[in-house]
Structure formats: structure tokens, C-alpha cells
Protein backbone atom coordinates (compact mmCIF):
# COMPACT_ATOMS: atom_id res chain seq x y z
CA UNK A 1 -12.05 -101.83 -147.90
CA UNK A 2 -14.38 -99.03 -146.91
CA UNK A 3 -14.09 -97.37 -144.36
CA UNK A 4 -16.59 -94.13 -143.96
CA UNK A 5 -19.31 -93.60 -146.00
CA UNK A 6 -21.18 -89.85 -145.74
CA UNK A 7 -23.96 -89.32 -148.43
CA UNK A 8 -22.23 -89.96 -151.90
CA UNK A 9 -18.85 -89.87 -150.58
CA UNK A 10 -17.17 -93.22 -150.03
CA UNK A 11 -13.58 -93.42 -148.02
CA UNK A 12 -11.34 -96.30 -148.25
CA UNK A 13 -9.18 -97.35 -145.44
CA UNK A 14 -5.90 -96.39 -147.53
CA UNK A 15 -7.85 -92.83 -148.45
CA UNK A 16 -8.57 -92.75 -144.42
CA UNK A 17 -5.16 -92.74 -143.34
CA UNK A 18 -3.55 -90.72 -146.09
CA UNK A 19 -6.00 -88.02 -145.12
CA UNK A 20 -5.23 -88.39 -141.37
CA UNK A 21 -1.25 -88.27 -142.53
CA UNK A 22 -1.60 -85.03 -144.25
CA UNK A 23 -3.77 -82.94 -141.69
CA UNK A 24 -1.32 -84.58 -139.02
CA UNK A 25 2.09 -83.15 -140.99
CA UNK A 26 0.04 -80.07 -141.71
CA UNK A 27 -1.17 -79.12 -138.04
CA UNK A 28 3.02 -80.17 -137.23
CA UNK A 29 3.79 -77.85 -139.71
CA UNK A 30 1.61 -75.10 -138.80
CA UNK A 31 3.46 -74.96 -135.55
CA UNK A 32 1.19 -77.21 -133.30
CA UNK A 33 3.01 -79.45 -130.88
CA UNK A 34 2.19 -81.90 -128.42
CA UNK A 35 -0.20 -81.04 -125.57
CA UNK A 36 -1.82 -78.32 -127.42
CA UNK A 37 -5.58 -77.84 -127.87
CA UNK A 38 -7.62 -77.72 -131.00
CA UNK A 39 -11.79 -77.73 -130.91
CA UNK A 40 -13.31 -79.13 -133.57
CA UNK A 41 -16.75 -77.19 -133.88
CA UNK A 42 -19.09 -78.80 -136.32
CA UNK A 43 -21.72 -81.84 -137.07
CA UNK A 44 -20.46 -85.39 -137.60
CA UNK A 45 -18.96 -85.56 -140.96
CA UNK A 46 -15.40 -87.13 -142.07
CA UNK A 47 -13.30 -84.76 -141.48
CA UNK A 48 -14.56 -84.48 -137.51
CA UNK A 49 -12.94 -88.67 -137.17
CA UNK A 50 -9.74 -87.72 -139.61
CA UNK A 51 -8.85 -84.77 -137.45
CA UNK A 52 -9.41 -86.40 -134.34
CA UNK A 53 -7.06 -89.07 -134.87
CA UNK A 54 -4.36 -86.86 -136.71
CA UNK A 55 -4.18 -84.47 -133.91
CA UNK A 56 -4.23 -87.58 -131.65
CA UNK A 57 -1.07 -89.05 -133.61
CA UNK A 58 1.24 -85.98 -133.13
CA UNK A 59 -0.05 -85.43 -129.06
CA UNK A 60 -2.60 -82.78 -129.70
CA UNK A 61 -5.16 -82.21 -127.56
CA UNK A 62 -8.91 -82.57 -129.07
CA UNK A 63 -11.46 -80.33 -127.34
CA UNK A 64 -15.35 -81.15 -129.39
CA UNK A 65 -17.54 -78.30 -129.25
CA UNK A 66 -20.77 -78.69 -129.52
CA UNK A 67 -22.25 -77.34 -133.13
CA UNK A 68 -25.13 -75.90 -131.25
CA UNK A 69 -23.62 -73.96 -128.50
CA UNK A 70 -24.30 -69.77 -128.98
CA UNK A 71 -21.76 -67.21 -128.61
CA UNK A 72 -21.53 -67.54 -124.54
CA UNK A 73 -20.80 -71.47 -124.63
CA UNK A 74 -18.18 -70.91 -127.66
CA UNK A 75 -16.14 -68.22 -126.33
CA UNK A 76 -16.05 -69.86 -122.69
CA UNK A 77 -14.79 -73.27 -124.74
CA UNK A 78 -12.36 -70.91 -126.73
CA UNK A 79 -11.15 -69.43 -123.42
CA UNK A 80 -11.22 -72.13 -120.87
CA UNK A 81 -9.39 -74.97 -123.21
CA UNK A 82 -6.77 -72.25 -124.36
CA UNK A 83 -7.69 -73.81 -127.73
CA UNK A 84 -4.46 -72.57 -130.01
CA UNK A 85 -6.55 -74.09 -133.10
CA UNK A 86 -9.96 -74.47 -134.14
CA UNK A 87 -11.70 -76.76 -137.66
CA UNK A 88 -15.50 -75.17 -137.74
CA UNK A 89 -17.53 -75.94 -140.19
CA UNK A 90 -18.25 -73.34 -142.86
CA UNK A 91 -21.98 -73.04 -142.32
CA UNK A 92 -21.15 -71.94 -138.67
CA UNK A 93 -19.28 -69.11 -139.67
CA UNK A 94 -21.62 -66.71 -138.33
CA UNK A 95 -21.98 -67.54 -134.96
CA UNK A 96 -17.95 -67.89 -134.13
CA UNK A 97 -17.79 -64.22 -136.68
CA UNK A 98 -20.01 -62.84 -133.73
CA UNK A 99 -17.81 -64.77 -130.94
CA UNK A 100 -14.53 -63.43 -132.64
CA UNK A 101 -15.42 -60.09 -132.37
CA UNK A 102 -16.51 -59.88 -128.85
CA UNK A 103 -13.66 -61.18 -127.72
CA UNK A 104 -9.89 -61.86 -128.28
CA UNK A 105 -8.66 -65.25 -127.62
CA UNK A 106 -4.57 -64.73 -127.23
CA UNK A 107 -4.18 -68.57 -127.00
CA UNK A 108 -5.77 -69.06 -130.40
CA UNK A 109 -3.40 -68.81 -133.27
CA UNK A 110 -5.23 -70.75 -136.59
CA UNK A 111 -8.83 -70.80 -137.82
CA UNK A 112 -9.39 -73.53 -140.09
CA UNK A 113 -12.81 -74.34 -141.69
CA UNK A 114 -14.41 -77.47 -143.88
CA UNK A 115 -14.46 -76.96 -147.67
CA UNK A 116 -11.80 -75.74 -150.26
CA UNK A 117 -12.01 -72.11 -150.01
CA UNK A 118 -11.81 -69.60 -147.30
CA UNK A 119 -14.78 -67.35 -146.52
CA UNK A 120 -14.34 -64.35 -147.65
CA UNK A 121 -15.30 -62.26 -144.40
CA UNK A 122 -12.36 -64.89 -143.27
CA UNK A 123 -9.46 -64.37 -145.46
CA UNK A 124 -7.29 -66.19 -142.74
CA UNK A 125 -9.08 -69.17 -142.33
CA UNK A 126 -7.05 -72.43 -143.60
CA UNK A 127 -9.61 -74.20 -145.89
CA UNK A 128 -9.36 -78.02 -144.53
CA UNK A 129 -9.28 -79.27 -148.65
CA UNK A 130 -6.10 -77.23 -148.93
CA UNK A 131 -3.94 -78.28 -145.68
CA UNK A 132 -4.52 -81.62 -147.01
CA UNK A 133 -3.59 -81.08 -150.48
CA UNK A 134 -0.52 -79.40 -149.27
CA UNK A 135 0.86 -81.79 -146.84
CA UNK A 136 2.35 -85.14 -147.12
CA UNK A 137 0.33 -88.35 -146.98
CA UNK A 138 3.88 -90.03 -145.47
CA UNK A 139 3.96 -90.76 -141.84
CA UNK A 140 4.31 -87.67 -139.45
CA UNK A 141 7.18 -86.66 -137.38
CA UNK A 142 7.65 -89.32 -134.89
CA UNK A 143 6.29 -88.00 -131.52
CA UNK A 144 6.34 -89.67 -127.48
CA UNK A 145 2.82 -90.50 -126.62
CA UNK A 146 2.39 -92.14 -123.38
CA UNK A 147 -0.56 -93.80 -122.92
CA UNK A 148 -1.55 -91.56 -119.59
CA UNK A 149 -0.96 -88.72 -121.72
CA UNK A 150 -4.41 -86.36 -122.33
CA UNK A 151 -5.84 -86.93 -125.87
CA UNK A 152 -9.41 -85.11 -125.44
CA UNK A 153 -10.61 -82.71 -123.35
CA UNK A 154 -14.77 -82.51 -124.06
CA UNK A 155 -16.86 -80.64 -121.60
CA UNK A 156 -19.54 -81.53 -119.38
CA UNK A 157 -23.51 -79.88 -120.30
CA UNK A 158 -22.90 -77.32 -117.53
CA UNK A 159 -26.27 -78.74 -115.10
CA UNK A 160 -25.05 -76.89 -112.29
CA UNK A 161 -22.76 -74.26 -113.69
CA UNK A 162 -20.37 -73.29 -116.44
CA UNK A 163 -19.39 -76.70 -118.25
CA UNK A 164 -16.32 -78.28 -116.88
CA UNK A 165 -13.58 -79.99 -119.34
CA UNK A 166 -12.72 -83.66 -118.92
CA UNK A 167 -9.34 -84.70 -119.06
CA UNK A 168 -9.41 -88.41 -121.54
CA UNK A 169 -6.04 -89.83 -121.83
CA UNK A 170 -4.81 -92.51 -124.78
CA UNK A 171 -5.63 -95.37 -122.35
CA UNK A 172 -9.03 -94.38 -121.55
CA UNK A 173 -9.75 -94.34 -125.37
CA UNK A 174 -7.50 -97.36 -126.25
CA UNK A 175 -9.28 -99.09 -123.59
CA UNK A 176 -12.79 -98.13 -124.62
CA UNK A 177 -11.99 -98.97 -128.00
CA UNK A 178 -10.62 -102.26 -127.47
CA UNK A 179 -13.56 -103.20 -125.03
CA UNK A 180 -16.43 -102.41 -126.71
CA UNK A 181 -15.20 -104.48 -129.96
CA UNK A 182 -13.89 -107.33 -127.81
CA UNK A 183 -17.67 -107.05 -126.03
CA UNK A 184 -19.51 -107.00 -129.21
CA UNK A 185 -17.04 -108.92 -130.97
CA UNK A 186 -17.07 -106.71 -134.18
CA UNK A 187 -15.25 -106.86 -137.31
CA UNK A 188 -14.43 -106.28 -140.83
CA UNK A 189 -17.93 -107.64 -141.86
CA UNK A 190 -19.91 -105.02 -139.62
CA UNK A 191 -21.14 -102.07 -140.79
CA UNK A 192 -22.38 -99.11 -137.95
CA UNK A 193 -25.18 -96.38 -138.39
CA UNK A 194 -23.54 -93.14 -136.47
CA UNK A 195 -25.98 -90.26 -136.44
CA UNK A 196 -24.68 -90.13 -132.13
CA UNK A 197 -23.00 -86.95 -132.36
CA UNK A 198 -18.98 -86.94 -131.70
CA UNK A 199 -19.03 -84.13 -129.65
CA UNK A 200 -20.42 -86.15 -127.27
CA UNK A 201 -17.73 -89.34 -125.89
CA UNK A 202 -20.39 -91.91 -126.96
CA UNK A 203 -20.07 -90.90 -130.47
CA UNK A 204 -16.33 -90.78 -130.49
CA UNK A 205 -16.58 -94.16 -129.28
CA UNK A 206 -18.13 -95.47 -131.99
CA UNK A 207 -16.21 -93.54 -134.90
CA UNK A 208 -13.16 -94.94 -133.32
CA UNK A 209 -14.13 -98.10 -132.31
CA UNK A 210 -15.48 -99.32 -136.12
CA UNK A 211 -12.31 -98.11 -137.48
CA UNK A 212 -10.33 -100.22 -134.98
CA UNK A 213 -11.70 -103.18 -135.67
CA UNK A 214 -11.89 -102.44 -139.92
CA UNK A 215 -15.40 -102.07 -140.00
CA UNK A 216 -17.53 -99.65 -142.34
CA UNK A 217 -19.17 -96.33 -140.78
CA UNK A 218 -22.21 -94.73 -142.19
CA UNK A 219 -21.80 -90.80 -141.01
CA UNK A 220 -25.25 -88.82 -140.83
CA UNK A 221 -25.19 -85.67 -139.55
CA UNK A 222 -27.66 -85.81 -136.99
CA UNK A 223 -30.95 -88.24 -136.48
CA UNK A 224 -33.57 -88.62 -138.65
CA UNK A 225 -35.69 -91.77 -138.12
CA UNK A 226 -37.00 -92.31 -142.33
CA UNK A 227 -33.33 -91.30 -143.14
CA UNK A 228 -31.91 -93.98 -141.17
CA UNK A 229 -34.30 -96.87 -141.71
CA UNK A 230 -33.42 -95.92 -146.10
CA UNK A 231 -29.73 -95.67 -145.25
CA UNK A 232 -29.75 -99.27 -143.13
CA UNK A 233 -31.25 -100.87 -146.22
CA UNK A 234 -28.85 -99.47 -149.05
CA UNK A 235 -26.07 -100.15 -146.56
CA UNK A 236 -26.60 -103.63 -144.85
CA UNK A 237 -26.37 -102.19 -141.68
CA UNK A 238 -25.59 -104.42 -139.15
CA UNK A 239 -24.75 -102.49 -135.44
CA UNK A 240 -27.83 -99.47 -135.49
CA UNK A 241 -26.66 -97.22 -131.95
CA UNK A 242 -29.08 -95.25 -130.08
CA UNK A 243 -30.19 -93.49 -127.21
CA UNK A 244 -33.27 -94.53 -125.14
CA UNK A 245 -35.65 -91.78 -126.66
CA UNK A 246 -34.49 -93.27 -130.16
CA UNK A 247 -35.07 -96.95 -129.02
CA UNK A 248 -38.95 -95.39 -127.77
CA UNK A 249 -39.76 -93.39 -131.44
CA UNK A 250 -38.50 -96.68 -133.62
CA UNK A 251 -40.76 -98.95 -131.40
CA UNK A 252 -44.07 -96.99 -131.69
CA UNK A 253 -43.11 -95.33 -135.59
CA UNK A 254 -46.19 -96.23 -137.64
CA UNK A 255 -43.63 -97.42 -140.45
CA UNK A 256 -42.29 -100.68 -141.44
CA UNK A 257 -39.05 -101.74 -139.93
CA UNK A 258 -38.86 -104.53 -142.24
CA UNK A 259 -35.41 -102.36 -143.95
CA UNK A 260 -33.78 -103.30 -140.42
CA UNK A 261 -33.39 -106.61 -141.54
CA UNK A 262 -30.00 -107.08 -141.76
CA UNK A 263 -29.10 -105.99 -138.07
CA UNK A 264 -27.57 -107.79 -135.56
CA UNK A 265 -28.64 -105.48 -132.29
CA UNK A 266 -30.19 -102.32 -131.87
CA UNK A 267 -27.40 -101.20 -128.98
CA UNK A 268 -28.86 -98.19 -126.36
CA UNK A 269 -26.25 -96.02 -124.25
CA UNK A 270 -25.56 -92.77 -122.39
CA UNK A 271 -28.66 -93.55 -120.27
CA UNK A 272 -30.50 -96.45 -118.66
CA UNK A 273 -32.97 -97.90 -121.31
CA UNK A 274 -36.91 -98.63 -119.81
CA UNK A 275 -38.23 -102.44 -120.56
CA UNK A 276 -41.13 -101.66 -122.13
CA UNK A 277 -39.73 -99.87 -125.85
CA UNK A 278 -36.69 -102.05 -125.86
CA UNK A 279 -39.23 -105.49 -125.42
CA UNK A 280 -41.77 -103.21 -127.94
CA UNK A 281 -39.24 -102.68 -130.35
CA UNK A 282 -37.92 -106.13 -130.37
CA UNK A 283 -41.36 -107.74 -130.70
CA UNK A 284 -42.21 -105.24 -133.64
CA UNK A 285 -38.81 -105.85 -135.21
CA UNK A 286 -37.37 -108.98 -134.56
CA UNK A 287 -34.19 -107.42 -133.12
CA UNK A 288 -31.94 -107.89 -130.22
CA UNK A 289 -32.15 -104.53 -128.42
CA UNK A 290 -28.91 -104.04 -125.88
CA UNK A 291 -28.44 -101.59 -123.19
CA UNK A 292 -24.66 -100.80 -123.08
């Protein structure tokens, strides 16, 4: 059954969790034990949702970083989560260069990146492709999770100051997972559009939630309206998630929305949704538009 799809690349569930078996037994092996923090600092892609829940398995702690913070927002991330790991992706290697030479970060002991090869201005970075390949796709070392125990630790946008960290135990997430599927009453058949970013707790919602309940996730990296209508068409998307400025560009796009055909509900979160695009858009479409 699929489970993630992201441009050409097509993960099974089996694939899924032998991936999230080997970066689990390779972060234990590394050293990393429960309670301790690793940021993951890059767009949606696959390896954000398999590193997630590996960490999560063995009692790490997952701080997301947003892929667009500059060198201030990084380092006080770095600093203030006492990340002792970090996954960035290889085309922000500049940026956390610039970060890692401005400052030391005593709490951080391994720099892994996306891809099969380390930089080479980063000779020490773990390429992700190789902790995989080297660890074992069996089960990880059996660890006590309790279900008030901290899982994620995003931060806030920093309004009124420096950003403040948010403590997210198993049972929030458990419980978020479990009542937005039970709400929607999704399953194997349903298949999610996630361009949402997962730094952000709405996004890591959804990854997790469409795995619980053996759905299939289409990954794009961030939104981009043409993009999505192509991808809901060669997909059969059924669940399309958005914010309200989304829900307002798809109701007055001068395109055809006739490749939205096969959805079920255009679902809005993270901030109250105006009548007037969600009743355009449904009257243009056809669609149920929900505000979650």
C-alpha cells in the first residue's frame, strides 16, 4: 500500500517503516537517548515524517525549525532547545555554515544532512542515505515512553519577542491524531495533498494523521496553486488542506477546478476561515469547504 508519494518517488508502508527502523537504531547508535533534542531544519520532504517518528520511537525529542529562519533565528533554536542533533537539508548548507561559525553550540554533537554524500566544506556531516543503509531495518532497542512524556518541542513565531518552545507530549499527538481521523472518518481509501509545512503543528498533524489511519500522502514542498490542482488529478486526491488565504486564491483563480473532482472537502485550519471564499469556492467548485 502506498504510503508517501514526493515527485517520482513512491514509499510503501513496509519501505516507510523499515526506513523509520533504521534512522531510529542509527540515532540509538550514534549515542542519542531518550529526552534528547534533534531539529530537523528543512522543507517537507520524506525524510522530515521518517525522522520524526523514529526519533519519536526511541524518546527523542523533535524540535522543527523553520527552513526560512536566518542565522539569528537558527542559532537561538540551536541554543535554546540544546539540540544535541540536527537533519538540514543540503541546499541549506550555507546559512547553518554561517551560523556554525559564529557560534559554538556545546550541546550539539552530530550534523546530519539529506542526500548520500557529505558536503565537502562538511566532512562531518552524516549523509541521511548512509545512516540508513548502515543500520538495521529490525525493531529498535525497546525504550519507556509514557504518554505525558515530551515528543516535540516547535517554537512559537516570536510576535512579541524571541520565539518560545512548546512542550507536545505523546498524548497530545496521539490524541490529535486519533481525533482528527475519527472526525473526518479517514482511511485506507483517502489520499491527502500536504504542501502545509511540518514545521508548523498543523502540518505534522496531517503527515501523522494519514499515516495513522493507512492513507496515501502527496508531499510538495511548499504551495503552488497550478502544481497542486495537476498533482490532485494524477493522484485522486481526496482530503486537499489549506489555510484561509489558500481557500481565497483557489476561489477567485481564473483556472478550471474541474481536476478537483475527486475531493471529498477542501478542509481550512490554523485560522478562522471568512464566509464569503469558502461559499465562493464551493459554488465555483462543487466542494464541501470545512473550517477545522
Amino acid at each position: 500500500r502506498r504510503a508517501i508519494i514526493y515527485h517520482d518517488l513512491i514509499l510503501t508502508y513496509r519501505e516507510v517503516l523499515s526506513m523509520v527502523n533504521c534512522i531510529a537504531n542509527g540515532l540509538h547508535n550514534m549515542g542519542m537517548k531518550k529526552g534528547d533534542r534533534i531539529c530537523l531544519f528543512m522543507t517537507n520532504r520524506p525524510e522530515y515524517t521518517i525522522t520524526f517518528i523514529a526519533a519519536a520511537s526511541i524518546g527523542l525529542v523533535v524540535s522543527p525549525m523553520n527552513p526560512g529562519y536566518k542565522e539569528r533565528e537558527i542559532a537561538y533554536q540551536l541554543e535554546n532547545s540544546e539540540a544535541r542533533a540536527i537533519l538540514f537539508q543540503r541546499e541549506l548548507l550555507p546559512v547553518l555554515q554561517l551560523v556554525m561559525s559564529q557560534k559554538s553550540f556545546p550541546h550539539l554533537k552530530h550534523i546530519l544532512v539529506t542526500g548520500a554524500q557529505a558536503p565537502e566544506s562538511m566532512p562531518e556531516a552524516i549523509p541521511f542515505a548512509r545512516l540508513m543503509r548502515e543500520s538495521s531495518p529490525k525493531h529498535p532497542p525497546r525504550v519507556e515512553i509514557s504518554s505525558d512524556d515530551v515528543v516535540a518541542l516547535p517554537y512559537s513565531s516570536g510576535t512579541t519577542g524571541f520565539p518560545k518552545g512548546t512542550l507536545l507530549t505523546h498524548r497530545n499527538l496521539t490524541s490529535n491524531n486519533l481525533q482528527f481521523t475519527t472526525a473526518l472518518g479517514t482511511n485506507f481509501t483517502d489520499v491527502a495533498l500536504i504542501f502545509l509545512p511540518f514545521y508548523h503543528i498543523y502540518g505534522v498533524m496531517l503527515t501523522g494523521s494519514f499515516l495513522a489511519c493507512s492513507g496515501t500522502q502527496i508531499i510538495m514542498e511548499r504551495f503552488d496553486l497550478l502544481q497542486s490542482l495537476d498533482l490532485c488529478e494524477k493522484h485522486g486526491v481526496t482530503y486537499y488542506f489549506a489555510v484561509p488565504p489558500i481557500v481565497l486564491a483557489l476561489a477567485n483563480a481564473p483556472v478550471d477546478l474541474g481536476k478537483l473532482k475527486t475531493l471529498k472537502y477542501v478542509f481550512s485550519g490554523a485560522a478562522p476561515l471568512p464566509l464569503d471564499p469558502a461559499r465562493k469556492l464551493e459554488q465555483k467548485s462543487g466542494i464541501k469547504v470545512v473550517q477545522g
